[in-house]
Structures are given as C-alpha cells and as structure tokens.
N, C-alpha and C. Protein backbone atom coordinates (compact mmCIF):
# COMPACT_ATOMS: atom_id res chain seq x y z
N UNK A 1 -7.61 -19.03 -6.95
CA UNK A 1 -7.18 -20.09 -6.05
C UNK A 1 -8.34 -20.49 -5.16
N UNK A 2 -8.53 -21.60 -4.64
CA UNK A 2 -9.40 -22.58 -4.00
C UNK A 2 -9.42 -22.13 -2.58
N UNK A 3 -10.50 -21.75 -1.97
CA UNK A 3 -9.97 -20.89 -0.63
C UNK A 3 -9.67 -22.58 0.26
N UNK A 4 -9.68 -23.49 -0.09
CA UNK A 4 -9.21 -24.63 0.60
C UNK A 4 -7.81 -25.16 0.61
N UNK A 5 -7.75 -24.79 -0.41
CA UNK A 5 -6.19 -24.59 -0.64
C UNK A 5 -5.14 -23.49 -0.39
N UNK A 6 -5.86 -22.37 0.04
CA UNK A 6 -4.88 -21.48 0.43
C UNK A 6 -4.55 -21.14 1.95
N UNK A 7 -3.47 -21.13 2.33
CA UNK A 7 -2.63 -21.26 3.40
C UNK A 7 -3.50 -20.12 4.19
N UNK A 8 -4.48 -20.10 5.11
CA UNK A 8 -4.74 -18.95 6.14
C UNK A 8 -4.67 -19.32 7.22
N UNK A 9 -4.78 -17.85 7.92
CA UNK A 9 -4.98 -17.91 9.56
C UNK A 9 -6.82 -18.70 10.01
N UNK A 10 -6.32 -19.60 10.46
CA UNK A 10 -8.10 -19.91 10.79
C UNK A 10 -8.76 -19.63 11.89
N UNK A 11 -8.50 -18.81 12.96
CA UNK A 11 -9.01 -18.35 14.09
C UNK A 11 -9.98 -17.32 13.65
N UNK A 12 -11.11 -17.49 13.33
CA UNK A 12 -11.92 -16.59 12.51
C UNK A 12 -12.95 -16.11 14.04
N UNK A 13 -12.26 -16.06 15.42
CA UNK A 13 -12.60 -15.31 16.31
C UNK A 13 -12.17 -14.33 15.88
N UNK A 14 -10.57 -13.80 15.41
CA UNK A 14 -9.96 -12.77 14.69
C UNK A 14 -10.69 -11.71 13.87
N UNK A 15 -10.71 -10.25 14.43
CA UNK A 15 -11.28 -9.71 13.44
C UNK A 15 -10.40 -9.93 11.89
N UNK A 16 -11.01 -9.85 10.89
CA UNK A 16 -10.74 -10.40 9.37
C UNK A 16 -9.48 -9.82 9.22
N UNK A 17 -9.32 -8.58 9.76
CA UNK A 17 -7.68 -7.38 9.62
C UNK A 17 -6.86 -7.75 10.24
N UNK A 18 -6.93 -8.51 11.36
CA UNK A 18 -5.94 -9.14 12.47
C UNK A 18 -5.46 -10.71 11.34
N UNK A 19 -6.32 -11.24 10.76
CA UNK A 19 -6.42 -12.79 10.44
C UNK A 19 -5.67 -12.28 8.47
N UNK A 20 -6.04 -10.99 8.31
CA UNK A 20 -5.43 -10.80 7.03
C UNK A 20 -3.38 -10.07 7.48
N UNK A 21 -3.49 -9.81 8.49
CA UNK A 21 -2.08 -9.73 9.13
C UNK A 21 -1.07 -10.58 9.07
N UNK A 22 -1.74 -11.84 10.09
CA UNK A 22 -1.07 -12.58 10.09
C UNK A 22 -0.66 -13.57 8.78
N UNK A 23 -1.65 -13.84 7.94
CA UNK A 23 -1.40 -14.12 6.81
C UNK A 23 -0.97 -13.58 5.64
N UNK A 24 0.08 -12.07 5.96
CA UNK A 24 0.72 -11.87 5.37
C UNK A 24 1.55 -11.54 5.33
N UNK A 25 2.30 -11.74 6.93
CA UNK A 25 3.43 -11.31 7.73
C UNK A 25 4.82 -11.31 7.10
N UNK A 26 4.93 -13.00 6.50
CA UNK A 26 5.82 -13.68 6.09
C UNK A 26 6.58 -12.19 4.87
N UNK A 27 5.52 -11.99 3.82
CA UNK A 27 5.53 -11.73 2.92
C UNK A 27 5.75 -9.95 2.97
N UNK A 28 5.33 -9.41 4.05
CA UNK A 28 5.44 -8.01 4.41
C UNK A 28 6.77 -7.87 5.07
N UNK A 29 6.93 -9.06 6.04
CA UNK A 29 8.45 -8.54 6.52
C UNK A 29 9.96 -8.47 5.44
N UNK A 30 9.77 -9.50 4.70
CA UNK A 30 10.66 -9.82 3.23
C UNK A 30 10.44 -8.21 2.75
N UNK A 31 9.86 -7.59 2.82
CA UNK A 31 9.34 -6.53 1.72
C UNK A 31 10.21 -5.27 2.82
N UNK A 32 9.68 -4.98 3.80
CA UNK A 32 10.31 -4.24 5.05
C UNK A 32 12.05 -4.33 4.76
N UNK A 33 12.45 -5.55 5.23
CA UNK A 33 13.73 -5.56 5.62
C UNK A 33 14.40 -5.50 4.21
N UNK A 34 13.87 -5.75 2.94
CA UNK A 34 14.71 -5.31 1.35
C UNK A 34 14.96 -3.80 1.61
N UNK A 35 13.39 -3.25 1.95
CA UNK A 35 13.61 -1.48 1.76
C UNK A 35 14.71 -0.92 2.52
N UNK A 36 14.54 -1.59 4.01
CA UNK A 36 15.71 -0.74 5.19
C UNK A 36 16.78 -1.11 4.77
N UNK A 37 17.53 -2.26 3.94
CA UNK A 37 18.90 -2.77 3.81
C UNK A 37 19.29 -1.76 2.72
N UNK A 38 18.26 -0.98 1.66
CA UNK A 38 19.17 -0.64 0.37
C UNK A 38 19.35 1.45 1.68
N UNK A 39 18.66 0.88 2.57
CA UNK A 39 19.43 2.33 3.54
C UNK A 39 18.34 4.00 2.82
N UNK A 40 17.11 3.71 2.40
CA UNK A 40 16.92 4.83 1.94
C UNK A 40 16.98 6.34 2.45
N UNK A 41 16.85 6.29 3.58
CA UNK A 41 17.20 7.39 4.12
C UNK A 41 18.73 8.08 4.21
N UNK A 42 19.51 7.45 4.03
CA UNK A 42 20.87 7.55 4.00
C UNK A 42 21.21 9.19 3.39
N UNK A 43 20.67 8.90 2.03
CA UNK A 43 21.36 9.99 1.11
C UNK A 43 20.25 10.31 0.16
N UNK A 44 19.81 11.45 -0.54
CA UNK A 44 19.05 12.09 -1.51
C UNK A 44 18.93 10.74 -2.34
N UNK A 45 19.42 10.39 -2.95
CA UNK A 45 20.02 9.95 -3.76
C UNK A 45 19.36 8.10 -3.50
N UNK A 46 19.44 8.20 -2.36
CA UNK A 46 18.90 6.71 -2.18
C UNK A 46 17.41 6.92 -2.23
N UNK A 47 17.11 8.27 -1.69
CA UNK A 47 15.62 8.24 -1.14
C UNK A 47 15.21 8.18 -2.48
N UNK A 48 15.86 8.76 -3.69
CA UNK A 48 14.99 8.73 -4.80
C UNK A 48 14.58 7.64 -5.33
N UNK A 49 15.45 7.02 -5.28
CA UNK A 49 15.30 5.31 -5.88
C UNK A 49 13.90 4.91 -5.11
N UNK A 50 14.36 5.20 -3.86
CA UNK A 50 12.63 4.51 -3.09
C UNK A 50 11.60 4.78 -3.63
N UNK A 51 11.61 6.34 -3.94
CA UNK A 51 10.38 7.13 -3.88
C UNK A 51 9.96 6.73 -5.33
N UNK A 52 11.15 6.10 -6.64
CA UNK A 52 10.78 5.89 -7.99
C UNK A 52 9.48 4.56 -7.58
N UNK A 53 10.30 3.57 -6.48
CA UNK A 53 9.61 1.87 -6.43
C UNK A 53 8.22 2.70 -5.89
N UNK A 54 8.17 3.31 -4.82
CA UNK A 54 6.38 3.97 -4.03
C UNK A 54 5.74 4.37 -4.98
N UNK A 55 6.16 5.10 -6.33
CA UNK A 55 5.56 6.12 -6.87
C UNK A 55 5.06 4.57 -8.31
N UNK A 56 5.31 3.97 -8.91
CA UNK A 56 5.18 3.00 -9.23
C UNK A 56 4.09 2.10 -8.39
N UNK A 57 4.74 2.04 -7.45
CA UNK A 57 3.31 0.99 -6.71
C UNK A 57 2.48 2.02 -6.51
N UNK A 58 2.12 3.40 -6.00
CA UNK A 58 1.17 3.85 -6.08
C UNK A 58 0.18 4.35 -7.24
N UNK A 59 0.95 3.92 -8.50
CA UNK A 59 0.75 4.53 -9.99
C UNK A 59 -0.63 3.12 -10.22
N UNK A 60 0.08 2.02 -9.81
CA UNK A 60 -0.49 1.02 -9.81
C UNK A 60 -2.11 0.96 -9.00
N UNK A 61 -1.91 1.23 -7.59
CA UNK A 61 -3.25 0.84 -6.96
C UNK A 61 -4.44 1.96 -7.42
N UNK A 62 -3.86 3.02 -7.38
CA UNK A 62 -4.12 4.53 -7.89
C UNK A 62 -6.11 4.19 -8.40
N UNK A 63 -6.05 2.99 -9.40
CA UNK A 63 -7.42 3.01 -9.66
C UNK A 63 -8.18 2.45 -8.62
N UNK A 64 -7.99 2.00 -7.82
CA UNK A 64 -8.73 1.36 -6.38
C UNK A 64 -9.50 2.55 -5.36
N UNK A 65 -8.83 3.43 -5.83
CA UNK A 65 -9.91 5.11 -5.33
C UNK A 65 -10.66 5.37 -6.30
N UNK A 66 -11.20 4.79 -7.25
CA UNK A 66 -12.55 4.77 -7.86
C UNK A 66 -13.07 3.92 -8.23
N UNK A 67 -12.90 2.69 -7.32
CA UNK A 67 -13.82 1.72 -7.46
C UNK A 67 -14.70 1.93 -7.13
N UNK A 68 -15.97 1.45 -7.54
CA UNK A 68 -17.48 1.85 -7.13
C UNK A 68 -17.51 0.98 -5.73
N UNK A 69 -17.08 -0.17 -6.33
CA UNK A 69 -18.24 -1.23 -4.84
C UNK A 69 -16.74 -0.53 -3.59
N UNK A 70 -15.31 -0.24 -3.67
CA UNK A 70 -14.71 0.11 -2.42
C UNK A 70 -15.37 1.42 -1.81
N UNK A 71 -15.99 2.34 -2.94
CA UNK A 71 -16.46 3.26 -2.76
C UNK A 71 -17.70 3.47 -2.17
N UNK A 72 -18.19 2.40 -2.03
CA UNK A 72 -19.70 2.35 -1.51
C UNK A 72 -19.49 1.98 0.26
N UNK A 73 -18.35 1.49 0.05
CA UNK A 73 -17.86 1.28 1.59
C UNK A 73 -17.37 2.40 2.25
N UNK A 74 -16.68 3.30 1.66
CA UNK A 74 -15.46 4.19 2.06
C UNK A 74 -16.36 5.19 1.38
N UNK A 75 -17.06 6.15 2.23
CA UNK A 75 -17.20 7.35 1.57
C UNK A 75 -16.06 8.64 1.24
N UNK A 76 -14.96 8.17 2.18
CA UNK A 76 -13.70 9.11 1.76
C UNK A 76 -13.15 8.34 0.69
N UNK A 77 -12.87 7.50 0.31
CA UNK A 77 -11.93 7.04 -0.52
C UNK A 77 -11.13 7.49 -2.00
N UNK A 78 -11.74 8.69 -2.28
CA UNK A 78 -10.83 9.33 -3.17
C UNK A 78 -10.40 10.06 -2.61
N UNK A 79 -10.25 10.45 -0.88
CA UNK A 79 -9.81 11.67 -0.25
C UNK A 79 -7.77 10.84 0.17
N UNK A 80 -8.46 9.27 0.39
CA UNK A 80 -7.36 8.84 0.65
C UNK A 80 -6.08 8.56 -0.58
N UNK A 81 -6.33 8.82 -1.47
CA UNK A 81 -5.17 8.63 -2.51
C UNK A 81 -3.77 9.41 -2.48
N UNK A 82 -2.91 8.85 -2.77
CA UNK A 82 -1.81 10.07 -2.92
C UNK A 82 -0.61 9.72 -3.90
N UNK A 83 -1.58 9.23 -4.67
CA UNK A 83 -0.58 9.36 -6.44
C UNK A 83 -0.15 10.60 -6.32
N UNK A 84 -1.10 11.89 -6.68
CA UNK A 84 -0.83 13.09 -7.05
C UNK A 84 0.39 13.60 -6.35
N UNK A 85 0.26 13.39 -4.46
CA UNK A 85 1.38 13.42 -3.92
C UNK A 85 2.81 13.06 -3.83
N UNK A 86 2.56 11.83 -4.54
CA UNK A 86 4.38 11.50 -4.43
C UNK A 86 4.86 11.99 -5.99
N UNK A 87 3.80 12.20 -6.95
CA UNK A 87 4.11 12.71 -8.08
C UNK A 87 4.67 13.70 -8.31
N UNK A 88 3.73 15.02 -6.84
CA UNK A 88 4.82 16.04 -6.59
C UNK A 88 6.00 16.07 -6.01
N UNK A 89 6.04 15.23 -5.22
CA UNK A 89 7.54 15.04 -4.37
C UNK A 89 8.30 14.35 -5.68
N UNK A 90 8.04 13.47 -6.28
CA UNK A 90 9.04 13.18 -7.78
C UNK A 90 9.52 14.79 -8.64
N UNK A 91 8.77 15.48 -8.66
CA UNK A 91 8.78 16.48 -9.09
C UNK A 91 9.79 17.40 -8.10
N UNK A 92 9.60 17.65 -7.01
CA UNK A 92 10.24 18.46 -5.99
C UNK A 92 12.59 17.90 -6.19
N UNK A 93 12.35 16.72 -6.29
CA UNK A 93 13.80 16.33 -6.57
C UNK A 93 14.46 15.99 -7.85
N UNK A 94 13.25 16.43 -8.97
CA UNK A 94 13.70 16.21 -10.62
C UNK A 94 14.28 15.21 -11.18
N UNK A 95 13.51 14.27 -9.98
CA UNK A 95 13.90 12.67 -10.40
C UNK A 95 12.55 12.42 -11.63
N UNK A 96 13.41 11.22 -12.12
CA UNK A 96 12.33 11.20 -13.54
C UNK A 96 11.10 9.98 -13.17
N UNK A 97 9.90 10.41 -13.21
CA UNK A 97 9.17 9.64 -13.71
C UNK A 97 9.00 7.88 -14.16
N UNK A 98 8.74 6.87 -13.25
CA UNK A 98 9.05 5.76 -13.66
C UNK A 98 8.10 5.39 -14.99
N UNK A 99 8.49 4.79 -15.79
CA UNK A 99 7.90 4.24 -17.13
C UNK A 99 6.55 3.06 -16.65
N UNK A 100 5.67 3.40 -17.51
CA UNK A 100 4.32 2.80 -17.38
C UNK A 100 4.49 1.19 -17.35
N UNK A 101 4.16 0.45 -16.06
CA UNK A 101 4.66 -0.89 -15.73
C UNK A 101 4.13 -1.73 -17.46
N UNK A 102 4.42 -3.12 -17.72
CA UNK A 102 4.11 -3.44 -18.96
C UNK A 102 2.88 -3.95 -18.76
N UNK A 103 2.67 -4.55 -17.40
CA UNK A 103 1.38 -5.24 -17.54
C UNK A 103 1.09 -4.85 -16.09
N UNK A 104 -0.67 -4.10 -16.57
CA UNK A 104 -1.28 -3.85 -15.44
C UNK A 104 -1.35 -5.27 -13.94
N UNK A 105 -1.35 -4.74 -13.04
CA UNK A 105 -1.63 -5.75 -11.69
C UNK A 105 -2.96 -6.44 -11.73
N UNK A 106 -4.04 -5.20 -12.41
CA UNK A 106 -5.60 -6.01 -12.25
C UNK A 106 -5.97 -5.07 -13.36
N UNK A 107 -7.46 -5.37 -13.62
CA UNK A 107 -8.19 -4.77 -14.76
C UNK A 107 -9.28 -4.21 -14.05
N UNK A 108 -9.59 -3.26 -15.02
CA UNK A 108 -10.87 -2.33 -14.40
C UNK A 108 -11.98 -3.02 -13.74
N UNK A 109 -12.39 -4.39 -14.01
CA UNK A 109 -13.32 -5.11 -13.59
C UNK A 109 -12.96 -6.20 -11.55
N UNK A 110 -12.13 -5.77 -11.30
CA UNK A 110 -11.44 -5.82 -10.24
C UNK A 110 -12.70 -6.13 -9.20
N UNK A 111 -12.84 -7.57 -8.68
CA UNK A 111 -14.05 -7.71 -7.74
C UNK A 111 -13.68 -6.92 -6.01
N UNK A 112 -14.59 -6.88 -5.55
CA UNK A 112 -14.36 -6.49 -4.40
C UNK A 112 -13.34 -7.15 -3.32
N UNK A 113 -13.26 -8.04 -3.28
CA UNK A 113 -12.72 -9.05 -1.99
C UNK A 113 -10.98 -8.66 -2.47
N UNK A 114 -11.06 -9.23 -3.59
CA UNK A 114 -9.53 -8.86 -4.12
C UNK A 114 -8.96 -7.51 -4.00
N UNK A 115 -9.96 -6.41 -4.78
CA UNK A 115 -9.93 -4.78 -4.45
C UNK A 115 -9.70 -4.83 -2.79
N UNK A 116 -10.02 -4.91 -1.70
CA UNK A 116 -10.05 -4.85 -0.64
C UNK A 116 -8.69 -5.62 -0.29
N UNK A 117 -8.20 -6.76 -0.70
CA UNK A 117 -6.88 -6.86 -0.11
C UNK A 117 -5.54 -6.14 -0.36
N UNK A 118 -5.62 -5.70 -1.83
CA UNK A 118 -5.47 -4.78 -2.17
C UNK A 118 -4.96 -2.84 -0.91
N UNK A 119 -5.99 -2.98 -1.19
CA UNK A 119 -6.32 -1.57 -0.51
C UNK A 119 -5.91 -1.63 1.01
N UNK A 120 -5.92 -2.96 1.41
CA UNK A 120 -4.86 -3.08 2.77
C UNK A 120 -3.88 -3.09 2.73
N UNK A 121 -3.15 -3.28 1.66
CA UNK A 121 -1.64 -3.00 1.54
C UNK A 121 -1.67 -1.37 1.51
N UNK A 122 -2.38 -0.82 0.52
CA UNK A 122 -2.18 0.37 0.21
C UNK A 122 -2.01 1.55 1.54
N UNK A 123 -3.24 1.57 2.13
CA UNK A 123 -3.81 2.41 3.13
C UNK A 123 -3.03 1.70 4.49
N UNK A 124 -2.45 0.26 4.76
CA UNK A 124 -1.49 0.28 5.74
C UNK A 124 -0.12 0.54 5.77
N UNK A 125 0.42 0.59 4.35
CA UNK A 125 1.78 1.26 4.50
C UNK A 125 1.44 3.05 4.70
N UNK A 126 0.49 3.70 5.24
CA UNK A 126 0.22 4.86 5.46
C UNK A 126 1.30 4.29 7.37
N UNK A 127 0.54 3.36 8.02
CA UNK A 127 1.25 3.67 9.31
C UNK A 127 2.56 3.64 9.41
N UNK A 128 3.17 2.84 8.48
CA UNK A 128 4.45 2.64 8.50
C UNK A 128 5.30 3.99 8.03
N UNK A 129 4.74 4.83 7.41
CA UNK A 129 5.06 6.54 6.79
C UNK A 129 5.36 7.22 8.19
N UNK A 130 4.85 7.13 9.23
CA UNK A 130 5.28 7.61 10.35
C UNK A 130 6.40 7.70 10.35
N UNK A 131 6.87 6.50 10.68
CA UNK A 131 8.31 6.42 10.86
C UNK A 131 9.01 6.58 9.99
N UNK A 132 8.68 6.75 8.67
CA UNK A 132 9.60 6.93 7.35
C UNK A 132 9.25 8.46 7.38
N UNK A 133 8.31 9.23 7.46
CA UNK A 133 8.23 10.96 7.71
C UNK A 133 9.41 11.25 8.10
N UNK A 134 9.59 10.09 9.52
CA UNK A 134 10.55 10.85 10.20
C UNK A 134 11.75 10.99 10.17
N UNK A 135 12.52 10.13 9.41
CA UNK A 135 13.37 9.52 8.69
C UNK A 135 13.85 10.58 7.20
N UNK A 136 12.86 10.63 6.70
CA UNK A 136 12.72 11.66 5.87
C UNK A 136 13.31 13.15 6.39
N UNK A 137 12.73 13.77 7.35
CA UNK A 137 13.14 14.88 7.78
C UNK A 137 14.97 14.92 8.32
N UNK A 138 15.87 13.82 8.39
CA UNK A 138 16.97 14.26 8.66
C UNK A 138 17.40 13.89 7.03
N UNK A 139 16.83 14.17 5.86
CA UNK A 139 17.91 14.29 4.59
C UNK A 139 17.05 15.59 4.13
N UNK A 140 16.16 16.16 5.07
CA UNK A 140 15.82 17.57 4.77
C UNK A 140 14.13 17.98 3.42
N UNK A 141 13.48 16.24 3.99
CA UNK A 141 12.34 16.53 3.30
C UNK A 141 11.21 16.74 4.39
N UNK A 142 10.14 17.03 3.79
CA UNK A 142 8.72 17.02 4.72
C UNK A 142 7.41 17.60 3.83
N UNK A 143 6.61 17.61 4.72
CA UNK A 143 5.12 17.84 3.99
C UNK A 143 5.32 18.63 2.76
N UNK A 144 5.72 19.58 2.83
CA UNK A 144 5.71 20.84 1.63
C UNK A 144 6.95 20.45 0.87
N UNK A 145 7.90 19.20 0.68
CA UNK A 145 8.83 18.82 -0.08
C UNK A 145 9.44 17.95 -0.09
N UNK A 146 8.92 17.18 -1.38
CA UNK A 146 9.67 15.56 -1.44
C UNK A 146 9.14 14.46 -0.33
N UNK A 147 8.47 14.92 0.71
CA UNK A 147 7.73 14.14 1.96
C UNK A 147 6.35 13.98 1.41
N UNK A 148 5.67 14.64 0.67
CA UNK A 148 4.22 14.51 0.75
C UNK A 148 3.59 13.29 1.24
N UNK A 149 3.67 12.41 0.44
CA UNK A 149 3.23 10.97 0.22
C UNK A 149 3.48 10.34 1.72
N UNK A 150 4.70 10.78 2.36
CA UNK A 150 4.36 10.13 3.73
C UNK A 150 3.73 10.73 4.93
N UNK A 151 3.59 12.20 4.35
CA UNK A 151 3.30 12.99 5.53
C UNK A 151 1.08 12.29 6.43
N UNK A 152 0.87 12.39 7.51
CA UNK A 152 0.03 11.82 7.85
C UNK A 152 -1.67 12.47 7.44
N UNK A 153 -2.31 11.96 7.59
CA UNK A 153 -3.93 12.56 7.53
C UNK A 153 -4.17 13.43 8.10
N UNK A 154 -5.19 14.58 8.30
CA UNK A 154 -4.89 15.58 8.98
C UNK A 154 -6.15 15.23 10.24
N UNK A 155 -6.70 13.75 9.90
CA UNK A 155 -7.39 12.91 11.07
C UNK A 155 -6.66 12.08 12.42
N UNK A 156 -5.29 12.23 11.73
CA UNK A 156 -4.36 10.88 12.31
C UNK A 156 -4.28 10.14 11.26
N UNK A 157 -3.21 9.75 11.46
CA UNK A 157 -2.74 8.14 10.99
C UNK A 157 -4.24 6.68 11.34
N UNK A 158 -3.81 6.80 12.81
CA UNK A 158 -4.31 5.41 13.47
C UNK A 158 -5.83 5.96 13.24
N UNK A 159 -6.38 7.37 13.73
CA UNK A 159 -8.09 6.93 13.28
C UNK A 159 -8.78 6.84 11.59
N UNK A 160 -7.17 7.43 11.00
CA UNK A 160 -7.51 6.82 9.11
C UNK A 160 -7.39 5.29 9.69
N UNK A 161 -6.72 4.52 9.70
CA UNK A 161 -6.65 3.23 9.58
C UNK A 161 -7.96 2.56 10.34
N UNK A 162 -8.35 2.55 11.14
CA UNK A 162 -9.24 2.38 12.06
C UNK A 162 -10.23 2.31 11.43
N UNK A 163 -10.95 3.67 10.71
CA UNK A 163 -11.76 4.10 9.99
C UNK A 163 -11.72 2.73 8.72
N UNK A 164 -10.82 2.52 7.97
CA UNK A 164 -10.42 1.21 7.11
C UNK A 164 -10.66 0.05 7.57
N UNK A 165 -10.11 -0.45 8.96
CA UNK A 165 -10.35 -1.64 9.48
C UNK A 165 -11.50 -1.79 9.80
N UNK A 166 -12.81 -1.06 9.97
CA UNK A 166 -14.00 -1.23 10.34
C UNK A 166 -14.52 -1.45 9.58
N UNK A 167 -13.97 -1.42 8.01
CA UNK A 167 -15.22 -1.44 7.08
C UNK A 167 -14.67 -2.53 6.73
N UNK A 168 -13.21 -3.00 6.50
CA UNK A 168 -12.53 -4.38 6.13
C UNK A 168 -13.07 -5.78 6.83
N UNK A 169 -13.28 -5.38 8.22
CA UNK A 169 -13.88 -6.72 9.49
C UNK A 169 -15.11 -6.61 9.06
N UNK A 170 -15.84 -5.64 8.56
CA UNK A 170 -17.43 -5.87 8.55
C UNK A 170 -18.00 -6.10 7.20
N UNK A 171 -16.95 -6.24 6.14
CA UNK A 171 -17.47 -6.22 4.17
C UNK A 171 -18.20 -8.08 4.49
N UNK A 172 -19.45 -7.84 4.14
CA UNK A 172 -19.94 -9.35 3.33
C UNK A 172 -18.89 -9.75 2.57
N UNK A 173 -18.52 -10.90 2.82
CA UNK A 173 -17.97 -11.67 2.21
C UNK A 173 -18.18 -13.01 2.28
N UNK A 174 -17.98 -14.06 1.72
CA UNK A 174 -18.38 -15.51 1.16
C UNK A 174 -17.16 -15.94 1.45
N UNK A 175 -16.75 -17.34 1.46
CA UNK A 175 -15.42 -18.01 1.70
C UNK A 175 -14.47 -18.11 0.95
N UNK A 176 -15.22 -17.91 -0.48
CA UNK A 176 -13.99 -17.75 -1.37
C UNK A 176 -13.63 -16.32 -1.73
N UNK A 177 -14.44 -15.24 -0.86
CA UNK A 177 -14.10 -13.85 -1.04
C UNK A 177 -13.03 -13.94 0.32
N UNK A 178 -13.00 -14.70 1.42
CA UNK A 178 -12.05 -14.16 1.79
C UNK A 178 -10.89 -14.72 1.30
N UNK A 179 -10.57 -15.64 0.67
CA UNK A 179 -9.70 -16.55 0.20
C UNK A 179 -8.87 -15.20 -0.86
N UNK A 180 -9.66 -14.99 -1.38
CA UNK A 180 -9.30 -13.47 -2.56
C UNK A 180 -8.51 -12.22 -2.04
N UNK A 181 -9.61 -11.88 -0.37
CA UNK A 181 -8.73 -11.19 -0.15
C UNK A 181 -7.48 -10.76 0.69
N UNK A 182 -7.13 -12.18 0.79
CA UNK A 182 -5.72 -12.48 1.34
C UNK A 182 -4.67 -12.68 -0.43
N UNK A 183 -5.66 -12.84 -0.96
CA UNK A 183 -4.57 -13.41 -2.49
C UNK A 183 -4.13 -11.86 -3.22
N UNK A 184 -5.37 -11.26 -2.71
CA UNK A 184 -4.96 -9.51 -3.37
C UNK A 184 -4.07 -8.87 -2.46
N UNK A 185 -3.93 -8.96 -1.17
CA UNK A 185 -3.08 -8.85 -0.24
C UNK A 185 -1.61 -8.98 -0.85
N UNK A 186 -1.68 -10.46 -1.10
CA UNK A 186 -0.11 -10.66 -1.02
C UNK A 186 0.21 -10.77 -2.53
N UNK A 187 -0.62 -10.13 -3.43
CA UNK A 187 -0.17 -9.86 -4.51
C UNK A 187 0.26 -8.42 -4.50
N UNK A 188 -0.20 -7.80 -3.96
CA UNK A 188 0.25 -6.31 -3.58
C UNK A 188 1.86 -6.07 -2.90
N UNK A 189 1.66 -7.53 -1.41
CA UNK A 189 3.16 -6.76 -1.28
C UNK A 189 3.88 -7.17 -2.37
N UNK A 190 3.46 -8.42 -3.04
CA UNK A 190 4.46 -8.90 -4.05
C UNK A 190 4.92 -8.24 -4.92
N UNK A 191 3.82 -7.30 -5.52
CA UNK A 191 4.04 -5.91 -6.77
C UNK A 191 4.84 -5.42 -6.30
N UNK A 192 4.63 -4.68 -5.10
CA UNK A 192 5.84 -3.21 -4.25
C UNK A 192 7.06 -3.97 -4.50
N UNK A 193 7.61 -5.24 -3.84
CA UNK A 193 8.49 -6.12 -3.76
C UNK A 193 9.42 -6.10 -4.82
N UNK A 194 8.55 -6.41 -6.30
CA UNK A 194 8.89 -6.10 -7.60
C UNK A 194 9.65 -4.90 -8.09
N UNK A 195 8.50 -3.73 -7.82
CA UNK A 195 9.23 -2.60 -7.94
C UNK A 195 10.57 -1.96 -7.10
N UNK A 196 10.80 -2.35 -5.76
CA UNK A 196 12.11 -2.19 -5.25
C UNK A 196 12.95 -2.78 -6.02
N UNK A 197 12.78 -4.34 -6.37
CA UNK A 197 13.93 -4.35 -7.27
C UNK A 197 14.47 -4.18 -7.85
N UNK A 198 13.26 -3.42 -9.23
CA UNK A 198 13.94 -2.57 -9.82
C UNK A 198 14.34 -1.52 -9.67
N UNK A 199 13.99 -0.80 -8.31
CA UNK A 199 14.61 0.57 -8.87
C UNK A 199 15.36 0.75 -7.78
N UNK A 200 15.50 -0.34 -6.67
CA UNK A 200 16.29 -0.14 -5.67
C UNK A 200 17.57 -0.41 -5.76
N UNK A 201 18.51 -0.08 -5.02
CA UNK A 201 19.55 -0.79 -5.18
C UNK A 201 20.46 -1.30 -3.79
C-alpha cells in the first residue's frame, strides 16, 4: 500500500510507538472487547479456547525471533519469545494443539518495517498479560501452570516494553517503511482477530 494512501496519525512530533498506537486503536480495541465478551476467564474451559486462538497467533509470529535485521536491533530477541511457553501451558490442560494455519501471515523474506509492526503487536500484548496473569490466577493457573505465556519478564513488564519502544522510535526508516509498519501492525491484530474466531466462542 501507498504510504499516501494509508490512513495515519500525522503528528510525527509523536514518538513513532505513540503515532503507531493511535493508528491502531480502532482495530486493537475490536480485538480486546471480542476476547473479554467470550468471558475467558470464567471457566477452564473457556480459558482453553483462548489459550488455543494465543497459541496460534504465537505459532504464527514465532519466526520474528529470528529475524536477522529485528535481531540486529534487539540483542535479546530470542530471549523474548514464548511459543515454547504457551505450548507448555497447552500441554499443562491436555488441550489439543491447534492445526498448522493454511496459509502462512508472511514469508521468510519478511522486510524490516513490516517485521517491526508486527513485533508490536506481539511484545505489546505482553502488557496487557498483566492483567490477564491476574485473571488467570482465580481459575487456579500461574507461572508454573497453564499461565506461562502470561506470566511477566523477570526485568518487568514496562522496562521489557520500553526496552522495545526505544529501538521501534529510533529504526531508520523511509516513508514508505513507515507506511509498512503500521500495515504489519494491523495485520497482526487482524490475524489474532481471526484466530479468536475460530476458536473462540
């Protein structure tokens, strides 16, 4: 897409993370208020369904912790992954395994700007795990069961994110890289979006 044509925030006083926010508010809150309505916390039983749609979208971004060029930014960035984690918490409730989506989201050749909007979906639904940790703990999960995936960094939450937003406001980018990475953005919540549907109810 034509970064002239695509709908952004133009106050580019905004650091790029504030200006990639707002331009994807619309599309993150739709995504929020689907998850809280199907009630996951409610019952075992609901949480699994969630944890099938997370474990799916995380199956998905999963290769974005070995991208070279995110990696050249992020010297932690395979520290931040947590496929493996919700894989065990899938495991911890002997819920099954969601089936390999039909068509990948992106291909191994995945440019940076896009990888990076991307990876803001990924690494900011980490803050929102706070409050779903906690949520978690009254149907009797947590770090060591069925919680992994939301449990926090052992840096913090906010100085992981922080740590992210500094390298997101400061990546070289060109005009049609940022155009990209608002489009990888809201193709991301759009994926998660996807996967609640299916497996939510």
């Amino acid at each position: 897409m034509n970064a002239n044509t695509l709908n952004t925030s133009t106050d580019t006083r905004l650091p790029r993370s504030q200006r990639l926010k707002a331009d994807t508010m619309e599309t993150h809150d739709v995504l929020d208020k689907r998850i809280m309505a199907s009630k996951p916390f409610e019952t075992t039983q609901n949480y699994t369904r969630f944890l099938q749609a997370q474990y799916a979208f995380l199956r998905d971004v999963d290769a974005l912790y070995e991208h070279a060029g995110l990696a050249a930014l992020l010297p932690d960035l395979e520290q931040r992954r947590r496929y493996d984690s919700i894989a065990a918490d899938l495991r911890d409730l002997g819920a099954p395994v969601p089936a390999d989506a039909a068509v990948a989201p992106f291909g191994p050749q995945l440019d940076l700007a896009t990888a990076l909007g991307w990876l803001y979906v990924s690494e900011g639904s980490k803050l929102g795990a706070a409050i779903l940790y906690k949520l978690a703990g009254k149907i009797g999960l947590d770090e060591h069961h069925g919680a992994r995936h939301l449990a926090g960094h052992p840096d913090g939450r906010a100085r992981h994110w922080r740590d992210f937003t500094a390298v997101l406001d400061t990546a070289p980018l060109d005009l049609d890289g940022e155009a990209r990475v608002i489009e990888g953005a809201r193709a991301a919540f759009m994926r998660m979006h996807g996967h609640v549907e299916a497996y939510v109810e």
